[in-house]
Structures are given as C-alpha cells and as structure tokens.
C-alpha atoms as a PDB file:
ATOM      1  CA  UNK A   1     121.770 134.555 171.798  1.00  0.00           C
ATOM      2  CA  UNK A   2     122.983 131.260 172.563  1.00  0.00           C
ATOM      3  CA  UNK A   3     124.466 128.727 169.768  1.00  0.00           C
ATOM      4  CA  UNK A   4     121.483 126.342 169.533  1.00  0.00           C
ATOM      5  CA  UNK A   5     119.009 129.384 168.781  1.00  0.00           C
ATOM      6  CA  UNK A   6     122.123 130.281 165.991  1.00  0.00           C
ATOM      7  CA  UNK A   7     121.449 127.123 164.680  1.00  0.00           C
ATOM      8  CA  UNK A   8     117.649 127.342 164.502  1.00  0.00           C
ATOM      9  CA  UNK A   9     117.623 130.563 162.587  1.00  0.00           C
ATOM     10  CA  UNK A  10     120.029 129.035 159.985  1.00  0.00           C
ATOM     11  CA  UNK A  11     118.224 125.692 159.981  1.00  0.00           C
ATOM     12  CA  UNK A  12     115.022 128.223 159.246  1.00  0.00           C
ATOM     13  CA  UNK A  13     116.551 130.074 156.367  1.00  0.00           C
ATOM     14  CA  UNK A  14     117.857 127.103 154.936  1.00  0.00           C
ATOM     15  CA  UNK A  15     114.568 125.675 154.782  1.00  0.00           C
ATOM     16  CA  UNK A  16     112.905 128.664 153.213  1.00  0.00           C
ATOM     17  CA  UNK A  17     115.332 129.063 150.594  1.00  0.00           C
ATOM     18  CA  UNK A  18     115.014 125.163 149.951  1.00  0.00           C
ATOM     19  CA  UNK A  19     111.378 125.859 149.713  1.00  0.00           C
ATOM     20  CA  UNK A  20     111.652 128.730 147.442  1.00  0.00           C
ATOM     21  CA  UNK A  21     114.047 126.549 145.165  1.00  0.00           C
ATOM     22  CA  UNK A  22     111.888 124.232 144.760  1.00  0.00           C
ATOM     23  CA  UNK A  23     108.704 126.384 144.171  1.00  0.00           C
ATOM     24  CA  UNK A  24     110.986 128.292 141.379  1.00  0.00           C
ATOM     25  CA  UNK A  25     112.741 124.882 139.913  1.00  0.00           C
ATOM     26  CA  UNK A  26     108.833 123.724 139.315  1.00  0.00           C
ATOM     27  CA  UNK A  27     107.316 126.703 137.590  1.00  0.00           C
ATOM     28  CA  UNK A  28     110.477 126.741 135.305  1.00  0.00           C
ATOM     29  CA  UNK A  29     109.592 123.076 134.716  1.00  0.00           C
ATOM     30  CA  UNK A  30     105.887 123.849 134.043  1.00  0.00           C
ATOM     31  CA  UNK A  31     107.156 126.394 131.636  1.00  0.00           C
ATOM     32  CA  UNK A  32     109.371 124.526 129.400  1.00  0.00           C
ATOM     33  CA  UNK A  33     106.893 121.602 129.303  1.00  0.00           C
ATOM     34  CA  UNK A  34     104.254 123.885 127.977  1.00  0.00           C
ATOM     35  CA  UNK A  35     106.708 125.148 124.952  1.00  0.00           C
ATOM     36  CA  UNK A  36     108.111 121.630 124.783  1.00  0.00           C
ATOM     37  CA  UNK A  37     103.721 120.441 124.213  1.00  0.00           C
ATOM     38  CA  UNK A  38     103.512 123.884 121.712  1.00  0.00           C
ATOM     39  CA  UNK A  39     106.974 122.481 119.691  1.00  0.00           C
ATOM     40  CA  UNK A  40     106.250 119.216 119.382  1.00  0.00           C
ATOM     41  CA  UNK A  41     102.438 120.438 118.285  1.00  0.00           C
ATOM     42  CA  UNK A  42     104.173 122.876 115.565  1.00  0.00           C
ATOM     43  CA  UNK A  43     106.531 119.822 114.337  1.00  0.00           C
ATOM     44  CA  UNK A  44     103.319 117.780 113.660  1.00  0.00           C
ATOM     45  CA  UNK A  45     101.845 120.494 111.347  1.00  0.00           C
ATOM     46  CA  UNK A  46     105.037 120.611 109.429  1.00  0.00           C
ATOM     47  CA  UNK A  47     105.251 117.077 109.280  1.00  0.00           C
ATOM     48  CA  UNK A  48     102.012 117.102 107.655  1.00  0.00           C
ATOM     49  CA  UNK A  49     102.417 120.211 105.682  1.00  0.00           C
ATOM     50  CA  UNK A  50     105.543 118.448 104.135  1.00  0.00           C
ATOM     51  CA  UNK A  51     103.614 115.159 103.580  1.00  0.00           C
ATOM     52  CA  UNK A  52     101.285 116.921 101.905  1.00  0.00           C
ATOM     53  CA  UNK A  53     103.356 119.443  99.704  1.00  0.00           C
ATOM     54  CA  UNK A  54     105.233 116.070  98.318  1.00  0.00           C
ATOM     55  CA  UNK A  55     102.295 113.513  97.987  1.00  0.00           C
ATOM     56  CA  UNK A  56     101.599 112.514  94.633  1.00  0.00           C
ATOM     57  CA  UNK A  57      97.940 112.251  92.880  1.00  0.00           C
ATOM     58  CA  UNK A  58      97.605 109.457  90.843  1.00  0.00           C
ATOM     59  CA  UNK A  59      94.663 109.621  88.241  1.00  0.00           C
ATOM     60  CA  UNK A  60      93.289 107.394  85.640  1.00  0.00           C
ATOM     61  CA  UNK A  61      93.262 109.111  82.661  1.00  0.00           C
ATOM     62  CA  UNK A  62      91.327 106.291  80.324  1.00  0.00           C
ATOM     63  CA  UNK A  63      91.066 102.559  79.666  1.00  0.00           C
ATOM     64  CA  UNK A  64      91.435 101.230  76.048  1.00  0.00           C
ATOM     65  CA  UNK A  65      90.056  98.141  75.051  1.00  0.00           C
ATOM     66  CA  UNK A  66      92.171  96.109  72.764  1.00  0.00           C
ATOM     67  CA  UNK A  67      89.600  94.032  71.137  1.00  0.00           C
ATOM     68  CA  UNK A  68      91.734  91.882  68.328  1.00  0.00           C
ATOM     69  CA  UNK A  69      94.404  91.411  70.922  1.00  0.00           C
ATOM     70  CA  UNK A  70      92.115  90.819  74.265  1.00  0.00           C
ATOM     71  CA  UNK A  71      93.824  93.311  75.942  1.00  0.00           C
ATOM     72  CA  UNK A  72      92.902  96.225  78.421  1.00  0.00           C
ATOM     73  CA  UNK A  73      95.324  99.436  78.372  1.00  0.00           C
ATOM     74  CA  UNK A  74      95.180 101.534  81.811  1.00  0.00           C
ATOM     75  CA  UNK A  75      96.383 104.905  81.534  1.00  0.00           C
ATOM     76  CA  UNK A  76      97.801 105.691  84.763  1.00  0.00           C
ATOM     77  CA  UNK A  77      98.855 109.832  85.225  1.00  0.00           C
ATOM     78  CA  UNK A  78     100.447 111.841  87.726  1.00  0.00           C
ATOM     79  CA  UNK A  79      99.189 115.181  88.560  1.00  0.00           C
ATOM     80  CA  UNK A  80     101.445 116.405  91.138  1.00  0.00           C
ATOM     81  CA  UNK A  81     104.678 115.438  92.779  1.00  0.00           C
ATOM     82  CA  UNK A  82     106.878 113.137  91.761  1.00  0.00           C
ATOM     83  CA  UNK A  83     106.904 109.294  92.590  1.00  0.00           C
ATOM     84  CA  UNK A  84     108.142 106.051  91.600  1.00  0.00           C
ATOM     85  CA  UNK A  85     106.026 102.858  90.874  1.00  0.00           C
ATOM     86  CA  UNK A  86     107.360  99.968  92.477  1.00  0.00           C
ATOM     87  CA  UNK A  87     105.211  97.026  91.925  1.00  0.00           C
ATOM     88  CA  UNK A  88     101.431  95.953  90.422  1.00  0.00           C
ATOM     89  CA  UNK A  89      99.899  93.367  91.904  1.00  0.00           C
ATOM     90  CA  UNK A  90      96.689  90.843  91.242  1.00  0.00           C
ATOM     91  CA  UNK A  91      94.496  91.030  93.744  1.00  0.00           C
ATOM     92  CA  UNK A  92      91.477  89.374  92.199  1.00  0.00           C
ATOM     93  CA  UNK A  93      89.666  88.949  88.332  1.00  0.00           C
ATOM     94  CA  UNK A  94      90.058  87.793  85.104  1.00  0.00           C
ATOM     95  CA  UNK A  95      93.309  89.608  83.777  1.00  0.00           C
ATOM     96  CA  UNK A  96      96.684  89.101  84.135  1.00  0.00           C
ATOM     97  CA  UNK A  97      99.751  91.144  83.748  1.00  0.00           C
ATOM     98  CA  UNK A  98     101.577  91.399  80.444  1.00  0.00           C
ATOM     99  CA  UNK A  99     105.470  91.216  79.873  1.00  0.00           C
ATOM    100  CA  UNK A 100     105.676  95.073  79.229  1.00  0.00           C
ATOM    101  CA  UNK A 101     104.657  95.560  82.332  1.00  0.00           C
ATOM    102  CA  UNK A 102     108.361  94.098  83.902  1.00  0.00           C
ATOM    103  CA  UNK A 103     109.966  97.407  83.379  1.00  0.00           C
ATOM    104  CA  UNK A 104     109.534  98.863  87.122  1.00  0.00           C
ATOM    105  CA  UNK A 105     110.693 100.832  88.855  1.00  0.00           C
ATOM    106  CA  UNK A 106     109.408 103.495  87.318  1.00  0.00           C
ATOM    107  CA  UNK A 107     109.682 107.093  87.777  1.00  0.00           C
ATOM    108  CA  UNK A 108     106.358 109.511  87.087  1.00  0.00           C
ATOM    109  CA  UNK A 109     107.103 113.664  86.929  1.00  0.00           C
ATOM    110  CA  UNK A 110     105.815 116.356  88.515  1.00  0.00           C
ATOM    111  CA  UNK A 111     103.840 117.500  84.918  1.00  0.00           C
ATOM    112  CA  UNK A 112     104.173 121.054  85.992  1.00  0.00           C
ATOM    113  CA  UNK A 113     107.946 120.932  85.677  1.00  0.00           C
ATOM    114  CA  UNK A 114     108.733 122.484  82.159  1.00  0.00           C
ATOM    115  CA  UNK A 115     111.841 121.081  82.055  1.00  0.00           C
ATOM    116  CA  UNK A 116     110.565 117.230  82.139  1.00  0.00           C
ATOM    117  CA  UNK A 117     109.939 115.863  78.808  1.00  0.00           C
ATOM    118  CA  UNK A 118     106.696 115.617  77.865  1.00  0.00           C
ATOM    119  CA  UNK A 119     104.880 112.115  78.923  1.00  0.00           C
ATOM    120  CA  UNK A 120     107.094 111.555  81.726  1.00  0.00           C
ATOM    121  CA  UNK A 121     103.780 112.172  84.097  1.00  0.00           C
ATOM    122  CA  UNK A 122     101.812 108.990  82.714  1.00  0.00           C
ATOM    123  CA  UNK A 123     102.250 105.119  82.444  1.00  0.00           C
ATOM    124  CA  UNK A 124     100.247 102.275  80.428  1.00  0.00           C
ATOM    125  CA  UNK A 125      99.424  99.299  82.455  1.00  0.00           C
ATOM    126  CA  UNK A 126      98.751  96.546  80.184  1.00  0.00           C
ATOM    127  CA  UNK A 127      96.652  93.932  81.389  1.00  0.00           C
ATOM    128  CA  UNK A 128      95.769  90.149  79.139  1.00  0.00           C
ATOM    129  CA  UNK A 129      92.125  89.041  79.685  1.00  0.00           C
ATOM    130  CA  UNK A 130      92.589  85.468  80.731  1.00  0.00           C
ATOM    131  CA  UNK A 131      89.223  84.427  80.945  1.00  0.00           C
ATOM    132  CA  UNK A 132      86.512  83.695  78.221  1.00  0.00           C
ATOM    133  CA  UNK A 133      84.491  86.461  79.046  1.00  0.00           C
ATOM    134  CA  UNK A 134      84.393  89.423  76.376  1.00  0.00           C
ATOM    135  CA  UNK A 135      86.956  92.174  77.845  1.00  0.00           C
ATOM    136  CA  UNK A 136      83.516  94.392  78.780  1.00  0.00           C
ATOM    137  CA  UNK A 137      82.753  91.350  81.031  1.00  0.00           C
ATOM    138  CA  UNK A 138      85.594  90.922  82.641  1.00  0.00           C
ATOM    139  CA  UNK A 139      85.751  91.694  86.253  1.00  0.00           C
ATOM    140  CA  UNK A 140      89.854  92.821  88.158  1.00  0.00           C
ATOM    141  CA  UNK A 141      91.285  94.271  90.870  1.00  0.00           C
ATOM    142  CA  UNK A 142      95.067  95.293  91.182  1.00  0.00           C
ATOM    143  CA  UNK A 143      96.870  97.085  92.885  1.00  0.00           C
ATOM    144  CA  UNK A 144      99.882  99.818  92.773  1.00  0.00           C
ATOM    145  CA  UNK A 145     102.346 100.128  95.006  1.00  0.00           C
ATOM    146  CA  UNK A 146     104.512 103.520  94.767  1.00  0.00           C
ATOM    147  CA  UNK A 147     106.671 105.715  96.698  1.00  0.00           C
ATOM    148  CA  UNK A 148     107.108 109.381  97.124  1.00  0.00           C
ATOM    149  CA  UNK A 149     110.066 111.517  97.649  1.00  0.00           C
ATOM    150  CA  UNK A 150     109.740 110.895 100.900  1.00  0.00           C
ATOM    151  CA  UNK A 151     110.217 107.467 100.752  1.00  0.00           C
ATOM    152  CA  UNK A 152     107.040 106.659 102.339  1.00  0.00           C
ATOM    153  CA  UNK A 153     105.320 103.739 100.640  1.00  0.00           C
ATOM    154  CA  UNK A 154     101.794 104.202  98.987  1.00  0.00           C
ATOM    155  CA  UNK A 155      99.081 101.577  97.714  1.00  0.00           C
ATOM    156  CA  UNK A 156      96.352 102.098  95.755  1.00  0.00           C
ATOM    157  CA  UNK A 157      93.514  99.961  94.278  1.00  0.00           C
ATOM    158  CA  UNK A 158      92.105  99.572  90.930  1.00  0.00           C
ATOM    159  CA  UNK A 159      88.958  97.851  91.107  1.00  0.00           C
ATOM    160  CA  UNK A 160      86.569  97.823  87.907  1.00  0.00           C
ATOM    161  CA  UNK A 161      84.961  95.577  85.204  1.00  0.00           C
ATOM    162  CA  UNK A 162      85.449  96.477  81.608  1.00  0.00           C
ATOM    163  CA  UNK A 163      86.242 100.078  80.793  1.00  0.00           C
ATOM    164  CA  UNK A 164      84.719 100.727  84.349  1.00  0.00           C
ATOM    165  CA  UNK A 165      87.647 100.978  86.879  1.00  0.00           C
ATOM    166  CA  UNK A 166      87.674 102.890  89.807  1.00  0.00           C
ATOM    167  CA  UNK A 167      90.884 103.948  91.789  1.00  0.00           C
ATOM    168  CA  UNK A 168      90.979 103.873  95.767  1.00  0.00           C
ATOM    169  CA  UNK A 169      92.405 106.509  97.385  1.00  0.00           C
ATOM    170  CA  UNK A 170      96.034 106.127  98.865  1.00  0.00           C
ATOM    171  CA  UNK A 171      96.643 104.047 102.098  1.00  0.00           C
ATOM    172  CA  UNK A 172     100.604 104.758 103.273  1.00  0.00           C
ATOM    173  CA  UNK A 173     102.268 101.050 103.912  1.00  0.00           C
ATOM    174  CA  UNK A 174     105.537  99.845 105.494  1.00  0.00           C
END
C-alpha cells in the first residue's frame, strides 16, 4: 500500500466518524429540546396553579342606603387569599368618594385563618350622592384596584344604580 491510499483510508474514517458525530450531536439536541418544550410546559401549569392558589375573591356582601345622610355604604368582602386595596377610583355617576375612604392601603384576610381577628376579611366603601337624584336613582361606576401576594395588580369594576351594583370580574394590570 502506497502513502496516498494511507491517506485515503484515514481521510475515509475521518469522515465517517465526523458523520456519526454529527448524526449523534443532533439526536442529543432533539432530545433535550423535547424535555426543555415538556419543562417549560410544566413551569406554565405551576405558574398558574400558584396564581390561582393565591388569587383573592372579592364579593359584595350588601349596599346600605343612608337616607338622612345621602349616603351609599358598599360592603366589600374577601373570601379567599389575602390582598391589599390600593386605590378606588370614579369612573362615571353621581357619587363621589367620602373622606373615610383616604385610609388605603388596606389589607383584607384570608377569613379562613383563625388566627385573624374577626372583620379583617371586609371593607365599607362609602360613597356621597352628589347629584339631586334620590340615592335609588342614582347611577356609578368605580373601580378597585388591589394587589395579591403576588404582587400582581388587580382591577375590578363596580357598576350599579341604587342598591343594584354589580362587580366585574378581575382583569390583572401593570
């Protein structure tokens, strides 16, 4: 055998063992993509779950009309997690927001926790009719800006007229 036939059976095992390199190099590729896809699928549910497991529900538990002081009381509950109320804001109507309602933030219990005192789990917002219109008449919209223990910024909507007041479900803001 003479040197350049040396060098072609070299040249042709160096290629095949390039070859099966690179064959190898892409399955193992293939296969940590497709647990990299099934991990990053599994940290989406837990994302979730934990959004979930530490989301708040915010109720209405009753409206009071104040007659002799033209006044609407909205009893605002918590029946889950715990959250803090940030800010209340007019969005449209005939009431406005009285002084009592400065004190913010503030913090609503989990109700299921036996070692928060009792009431902890509700707050009164107290809204001024500042219209002419008797307070079954008048017409508002508000909303309520919270945050859970996540830190992740909620908004809901109270929209009603009267004792009538419907809450929106929560839309997560920035």
């Amino acid at each position: 055998m003479n040197l350049q036939n040396i060098f072609y059976v070299c040249a042709s095992i160096g290629a095949v063992s390039t070859a099966t390199s690179l064959i190898y190099l892409f399955i193992k590729d293939y296969s940590k993509s497709k647990k990299i896809s099934q991990l990053e699928r599994i940290s989406e549910a837990l994302n979730k779950d934990l959004e979930l497991r530490y989301q708040p529900h915010l109720w209405l538990n009753g409206i009071s009309l104040k007659q002799d002081e033209n006044r609407i009381d909205f009893d605002i509950n918590n029946k889950r997690e715990w959250c803090q109320l940030l800010e209340f804001n007019i969005l449209s109507g005939d009431l406005i927001f009285d002084e009592q309602n400065k004190h913010l933030p503030w913090e609503l219990e989990n109700p299921t926790d036996r070692s928060i005192p009792e009431g902890s789990h509700r707050r009164y917002i107290f809204m001024i009719n500042n219209s002419t219109k008797t307070l079954n008449q008048v017409e508002y919209e508000f909303e309520i800006i919270y945050k859970n223990r996540l830190s992740q910024k909620h908004s809901i909507t109270a929209k009603g007229k009267g004792n009538d007041c419907k809450l929106s479900p929560p839309i997560i803001i920035n």
